[in-house]
C-alpha atoms as a PDB file:
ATOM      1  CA  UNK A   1     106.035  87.257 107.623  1.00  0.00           C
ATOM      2  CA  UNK A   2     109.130  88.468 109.580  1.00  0.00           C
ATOM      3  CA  UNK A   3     111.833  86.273 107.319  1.00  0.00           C
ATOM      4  CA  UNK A   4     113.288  87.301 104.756  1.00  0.00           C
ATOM      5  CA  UNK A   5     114.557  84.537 101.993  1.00  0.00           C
ATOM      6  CA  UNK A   6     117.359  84.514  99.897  1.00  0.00           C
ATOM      7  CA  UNK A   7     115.547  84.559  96.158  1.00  0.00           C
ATOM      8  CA  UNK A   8     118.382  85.283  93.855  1.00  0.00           C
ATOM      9  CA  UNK A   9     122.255  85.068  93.863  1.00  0.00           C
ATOM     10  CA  UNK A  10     125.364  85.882  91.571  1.00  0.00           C
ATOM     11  CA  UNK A  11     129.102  85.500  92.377  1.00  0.00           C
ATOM     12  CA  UNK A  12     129.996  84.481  95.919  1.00  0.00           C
ATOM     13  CA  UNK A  13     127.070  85.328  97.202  1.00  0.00           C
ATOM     14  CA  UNK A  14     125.795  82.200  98.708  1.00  0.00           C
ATOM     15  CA  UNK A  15     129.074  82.403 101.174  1.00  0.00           C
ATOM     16  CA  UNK A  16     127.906  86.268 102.372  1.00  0.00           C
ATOM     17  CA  UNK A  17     124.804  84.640 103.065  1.00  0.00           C
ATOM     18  CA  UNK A  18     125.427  81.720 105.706  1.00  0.00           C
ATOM     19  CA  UNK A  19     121.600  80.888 105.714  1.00  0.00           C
ATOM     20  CA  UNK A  20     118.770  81.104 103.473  1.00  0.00           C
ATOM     21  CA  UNK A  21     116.872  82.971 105.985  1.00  0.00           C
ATOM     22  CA  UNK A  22     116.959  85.896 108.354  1.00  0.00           C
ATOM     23  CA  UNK A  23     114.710  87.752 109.743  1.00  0.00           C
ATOM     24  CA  UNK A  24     113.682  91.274 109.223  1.00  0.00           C
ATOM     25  CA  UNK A  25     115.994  93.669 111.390  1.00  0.00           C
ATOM     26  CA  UNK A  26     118.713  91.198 111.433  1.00  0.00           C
ATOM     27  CA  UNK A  27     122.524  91.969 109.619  1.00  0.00           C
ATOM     28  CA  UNK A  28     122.608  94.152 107.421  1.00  0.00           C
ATOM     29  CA  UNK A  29     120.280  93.004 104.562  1.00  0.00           C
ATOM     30  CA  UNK A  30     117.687  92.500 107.419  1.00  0.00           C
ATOM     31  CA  UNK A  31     118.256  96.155 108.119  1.00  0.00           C
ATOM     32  CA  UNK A  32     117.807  97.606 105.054  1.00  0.00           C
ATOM     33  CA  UNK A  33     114.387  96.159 104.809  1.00  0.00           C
ATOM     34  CA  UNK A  34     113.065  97.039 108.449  1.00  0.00           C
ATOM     35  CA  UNK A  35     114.122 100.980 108.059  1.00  0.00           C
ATOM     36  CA  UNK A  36     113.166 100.660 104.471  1.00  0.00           C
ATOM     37  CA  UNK A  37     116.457 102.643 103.776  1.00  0.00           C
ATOM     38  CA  UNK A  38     119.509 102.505 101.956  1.00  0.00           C
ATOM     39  CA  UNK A  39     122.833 101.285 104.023  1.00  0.00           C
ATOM     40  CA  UNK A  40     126.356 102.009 102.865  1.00  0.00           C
ATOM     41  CA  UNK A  41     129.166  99.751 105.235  1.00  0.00           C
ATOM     42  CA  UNK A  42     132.326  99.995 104.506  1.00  0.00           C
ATOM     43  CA  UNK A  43     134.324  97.560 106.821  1.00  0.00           C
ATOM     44  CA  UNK A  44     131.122  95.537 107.182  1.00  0.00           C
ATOM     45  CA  UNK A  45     133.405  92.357 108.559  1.00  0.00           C
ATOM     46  CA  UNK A  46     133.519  94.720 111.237  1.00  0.00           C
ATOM     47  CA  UNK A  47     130.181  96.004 111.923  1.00  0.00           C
ATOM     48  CA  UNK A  48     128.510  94.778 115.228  1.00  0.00           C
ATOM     49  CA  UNK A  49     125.294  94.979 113.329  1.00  0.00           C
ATOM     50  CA  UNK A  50     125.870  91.791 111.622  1.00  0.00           C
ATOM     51  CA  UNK A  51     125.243  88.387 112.562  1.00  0.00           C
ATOM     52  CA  UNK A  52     128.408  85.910 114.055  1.00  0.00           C
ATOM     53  CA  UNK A  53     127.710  83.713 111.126  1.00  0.00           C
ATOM     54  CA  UNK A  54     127.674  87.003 108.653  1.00  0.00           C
ATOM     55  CA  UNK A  55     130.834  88.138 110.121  1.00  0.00           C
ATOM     56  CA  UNK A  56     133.298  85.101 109.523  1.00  0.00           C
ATOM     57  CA  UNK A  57     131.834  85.060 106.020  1.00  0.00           C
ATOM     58  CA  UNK A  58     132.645  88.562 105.108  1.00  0.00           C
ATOM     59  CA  UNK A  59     135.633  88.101 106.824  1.00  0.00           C
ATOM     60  CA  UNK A  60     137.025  84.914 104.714  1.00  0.00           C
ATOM     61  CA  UNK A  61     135.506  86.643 101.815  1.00  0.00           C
ATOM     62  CA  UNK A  62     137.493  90.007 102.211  1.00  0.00           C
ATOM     63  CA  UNK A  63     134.525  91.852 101.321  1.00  0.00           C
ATOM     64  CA  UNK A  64     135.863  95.932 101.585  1.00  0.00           C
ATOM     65  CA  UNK A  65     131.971  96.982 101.725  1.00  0.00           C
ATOM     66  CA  UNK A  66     128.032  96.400 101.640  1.00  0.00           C
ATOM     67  CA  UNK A  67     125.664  98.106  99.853  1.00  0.00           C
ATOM     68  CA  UNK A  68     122.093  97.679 100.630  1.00  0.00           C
ATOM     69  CA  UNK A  69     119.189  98.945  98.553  1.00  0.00           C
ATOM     70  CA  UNK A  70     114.940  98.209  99.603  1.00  0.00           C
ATOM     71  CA  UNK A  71     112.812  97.153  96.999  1.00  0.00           C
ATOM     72  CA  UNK A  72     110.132  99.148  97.487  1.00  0.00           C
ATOM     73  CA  UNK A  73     106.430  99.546  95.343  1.00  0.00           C
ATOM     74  CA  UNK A  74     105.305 102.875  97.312  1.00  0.00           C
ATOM     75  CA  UNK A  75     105.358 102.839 101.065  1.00  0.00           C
ATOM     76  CA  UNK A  76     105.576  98.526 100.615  1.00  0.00           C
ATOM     77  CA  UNK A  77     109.097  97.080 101.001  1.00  0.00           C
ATOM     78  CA  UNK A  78     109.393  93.584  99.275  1.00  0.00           C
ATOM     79  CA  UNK A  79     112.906  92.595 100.058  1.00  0.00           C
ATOM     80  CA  UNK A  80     116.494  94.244  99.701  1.00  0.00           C
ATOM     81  CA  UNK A  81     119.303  94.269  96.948  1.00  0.00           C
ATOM     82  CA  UNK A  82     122.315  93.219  98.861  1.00  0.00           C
ATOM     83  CA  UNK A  83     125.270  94.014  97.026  1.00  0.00           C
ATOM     84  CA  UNK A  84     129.323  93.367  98.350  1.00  0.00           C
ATOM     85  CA  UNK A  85     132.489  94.425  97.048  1.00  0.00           C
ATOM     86  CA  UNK A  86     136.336  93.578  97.174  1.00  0.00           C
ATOM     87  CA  UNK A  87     136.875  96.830  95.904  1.00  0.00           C
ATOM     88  CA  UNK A  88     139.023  98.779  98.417  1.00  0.00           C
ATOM     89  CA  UNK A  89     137.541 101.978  97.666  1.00  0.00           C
ATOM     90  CA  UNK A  90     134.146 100.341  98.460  1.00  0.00           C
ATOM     91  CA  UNK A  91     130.906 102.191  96.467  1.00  0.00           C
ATOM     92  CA  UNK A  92     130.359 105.641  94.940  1.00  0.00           C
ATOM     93  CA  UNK A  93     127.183 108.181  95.464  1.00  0.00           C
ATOM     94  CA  UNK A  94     126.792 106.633  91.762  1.00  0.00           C
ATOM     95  CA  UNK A  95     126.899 102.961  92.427  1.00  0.00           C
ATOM     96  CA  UNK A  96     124.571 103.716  94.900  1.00  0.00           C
ATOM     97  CA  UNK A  97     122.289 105.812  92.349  1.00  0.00           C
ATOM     98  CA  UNK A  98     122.471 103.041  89.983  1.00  0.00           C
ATOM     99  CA  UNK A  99     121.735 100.730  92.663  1.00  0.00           C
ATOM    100  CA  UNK A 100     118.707 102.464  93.673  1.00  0.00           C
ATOM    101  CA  UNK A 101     117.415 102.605  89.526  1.00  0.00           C
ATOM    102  CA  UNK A 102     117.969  98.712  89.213  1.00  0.00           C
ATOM    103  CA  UNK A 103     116.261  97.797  92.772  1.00  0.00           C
ATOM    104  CA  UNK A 104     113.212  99.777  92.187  1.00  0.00           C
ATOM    105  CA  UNK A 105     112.642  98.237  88.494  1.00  0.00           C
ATOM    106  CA  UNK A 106     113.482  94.781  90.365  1.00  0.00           C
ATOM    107  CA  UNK A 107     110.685  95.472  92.879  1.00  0.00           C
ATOM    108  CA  UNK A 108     108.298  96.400  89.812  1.00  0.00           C
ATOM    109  CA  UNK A 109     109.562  92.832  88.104  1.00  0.00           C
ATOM    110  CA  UNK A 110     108.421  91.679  91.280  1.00  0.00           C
ATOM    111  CA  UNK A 111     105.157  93.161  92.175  1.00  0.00           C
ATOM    112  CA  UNK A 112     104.146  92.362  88.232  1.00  0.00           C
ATOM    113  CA  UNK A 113     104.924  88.251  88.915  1.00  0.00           C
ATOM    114  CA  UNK A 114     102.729  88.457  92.052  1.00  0.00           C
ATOM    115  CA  UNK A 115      99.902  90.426  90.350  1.00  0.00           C
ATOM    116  CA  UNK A 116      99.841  87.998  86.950  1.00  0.00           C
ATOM    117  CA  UNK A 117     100.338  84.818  89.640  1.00  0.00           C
ATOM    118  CA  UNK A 118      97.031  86.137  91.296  1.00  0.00           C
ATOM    119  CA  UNK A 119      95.106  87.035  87.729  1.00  0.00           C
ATOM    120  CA  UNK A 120      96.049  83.360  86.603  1.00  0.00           C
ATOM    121  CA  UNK A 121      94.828  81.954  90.084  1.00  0.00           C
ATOM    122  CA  UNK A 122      91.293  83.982  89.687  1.00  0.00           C
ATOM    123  CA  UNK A 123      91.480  82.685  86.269  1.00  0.00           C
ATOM    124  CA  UNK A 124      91.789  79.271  86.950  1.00  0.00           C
ATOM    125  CA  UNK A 125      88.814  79.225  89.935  1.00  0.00           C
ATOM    126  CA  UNK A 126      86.640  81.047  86.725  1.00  0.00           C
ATOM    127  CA  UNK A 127      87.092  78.637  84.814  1.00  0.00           C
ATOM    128  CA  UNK A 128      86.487  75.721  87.607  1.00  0.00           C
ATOM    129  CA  UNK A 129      82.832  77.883  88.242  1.00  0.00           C
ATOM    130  CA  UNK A 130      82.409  77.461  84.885  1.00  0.00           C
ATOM    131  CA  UNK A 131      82.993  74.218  84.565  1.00  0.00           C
ATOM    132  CA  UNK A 132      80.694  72.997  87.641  1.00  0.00           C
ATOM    133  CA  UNK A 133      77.886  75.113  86.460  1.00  0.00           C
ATOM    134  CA  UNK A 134      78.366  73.451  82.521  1.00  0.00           C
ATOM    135  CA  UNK A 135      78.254  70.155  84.775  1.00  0.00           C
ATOM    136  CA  UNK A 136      74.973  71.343  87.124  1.00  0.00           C
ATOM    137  CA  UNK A 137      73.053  72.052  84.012  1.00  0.00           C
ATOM    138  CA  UNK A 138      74.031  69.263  81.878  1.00  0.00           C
ATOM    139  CA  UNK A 139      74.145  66.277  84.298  1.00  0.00           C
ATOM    140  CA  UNK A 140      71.752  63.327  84.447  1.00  0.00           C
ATOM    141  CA  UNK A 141      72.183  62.635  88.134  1.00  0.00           C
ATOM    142  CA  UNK A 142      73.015  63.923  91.455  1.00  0.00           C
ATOM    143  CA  UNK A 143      76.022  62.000  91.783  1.00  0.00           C
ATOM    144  CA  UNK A 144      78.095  63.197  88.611  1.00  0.00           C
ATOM    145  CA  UNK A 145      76.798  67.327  90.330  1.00  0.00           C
ATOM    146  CA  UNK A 146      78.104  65.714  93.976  1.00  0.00           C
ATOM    147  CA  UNK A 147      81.219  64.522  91.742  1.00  0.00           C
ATOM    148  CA  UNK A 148      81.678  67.986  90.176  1.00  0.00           C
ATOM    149  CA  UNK A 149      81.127  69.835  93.297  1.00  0.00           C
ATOM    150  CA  UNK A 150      83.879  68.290  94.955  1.00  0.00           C
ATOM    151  CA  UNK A 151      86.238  68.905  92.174  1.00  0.00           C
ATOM    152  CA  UNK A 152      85.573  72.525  92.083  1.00  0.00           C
ATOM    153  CA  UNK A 153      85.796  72.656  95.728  1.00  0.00           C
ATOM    154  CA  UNK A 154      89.341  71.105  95.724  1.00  0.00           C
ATOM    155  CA  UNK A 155      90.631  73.086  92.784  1.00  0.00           C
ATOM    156  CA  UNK A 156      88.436  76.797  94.385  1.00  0.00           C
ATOM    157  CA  UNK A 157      90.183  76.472  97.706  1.00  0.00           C
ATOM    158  CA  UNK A 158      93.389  74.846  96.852  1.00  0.00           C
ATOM    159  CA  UNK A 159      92.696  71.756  98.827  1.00  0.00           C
ATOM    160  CA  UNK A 160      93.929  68.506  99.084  1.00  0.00           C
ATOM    161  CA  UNK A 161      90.539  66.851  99.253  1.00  0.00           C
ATOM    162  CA  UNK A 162      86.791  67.338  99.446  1.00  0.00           C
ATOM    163  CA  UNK A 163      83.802  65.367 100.144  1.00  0.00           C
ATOM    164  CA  UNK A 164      80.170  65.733  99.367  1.00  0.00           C
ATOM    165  CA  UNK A 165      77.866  63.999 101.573  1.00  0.00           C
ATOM    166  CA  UNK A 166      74.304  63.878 101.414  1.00  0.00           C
ATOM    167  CA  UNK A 167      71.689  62.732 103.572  1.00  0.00           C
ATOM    168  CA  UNK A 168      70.306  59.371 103.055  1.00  0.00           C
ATOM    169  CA  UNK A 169      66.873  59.623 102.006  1.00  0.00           C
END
């Protein structure tokens, strides 16, 4: 959708971040994701860009600079790295190069979890098919099919229920 969530943290990040949600285009993070760009702040406390919230964060935090890398599979951006520093000298050309390596492996890591979490999910309705038409062929009556139906249905569509009706003859 338009939010972005927060997915991952280390250090004091969970401060930076005053909510667990923005949307895309808002702060700086939120930035970096709707240009699909890289964004080097230094000063960020002071950068009208972010959000009130942001600000008195970075702020309290002293945080000297951002540095915000996409995650990006092709023209696709899946989120942002979102990095700060106390560092008064703030990031180099190669923090930012090594930045850049580690978020576009991060964005494969990524892309890989969300193509094996839909092979398992195809998996698991194949084996459902299989198991309704093992139940078709082998059942004695048309309630244990009715019975089997519904199951499949539940589990196929990721339902909470189902229900089979028939009409009375």
């Amino acid at each position: 959708g338009d939010d972005l969530v927060l997915a991952g943290v280390c250090g004091d990040a969970l401060a930076a971040m005053a909510t667990p949600r923005i949307k895309i285009g808002e702060s700086l993070t939120g930035i970096v994701v709707a240009t699909g760009e890289s964004l080097l702040v230094s000063d960020p406390a002071n950068d009208h860009r972010l959000t009130p919230a942001h600000r008195a964060a970075y702020q309290s935090a002293g945080y000297r600079a951002f540095l915000g890398v996409p995650l990006r599979i092709g023209d696709q951006v899946l989120g942002a790295l979102s990095i700060r520093t106390h560092r008064e000298e703030g990031f180099s050309a190669e923090d930012v190069s090594i930045a850049t390596a580690f978020a576009a492996q991060a964005a494969i890591g990524l892309e890989n979890a969300r193509l094996y979490q839909q092979s398992e999910a195809r998996a698991e309705n194949l084996r459902a098919l299989s198991r309704l038409t093992g139940l078709i062929i082998s059942a004695e009556g048309g309630s244990q099919v009715c019975q089997a139906v519904a199951r499949a249905a539940t589990t196929l569509l990721g339902a909470a229920t189902a229900r089979v009706s028939v009409a009375d003859p």
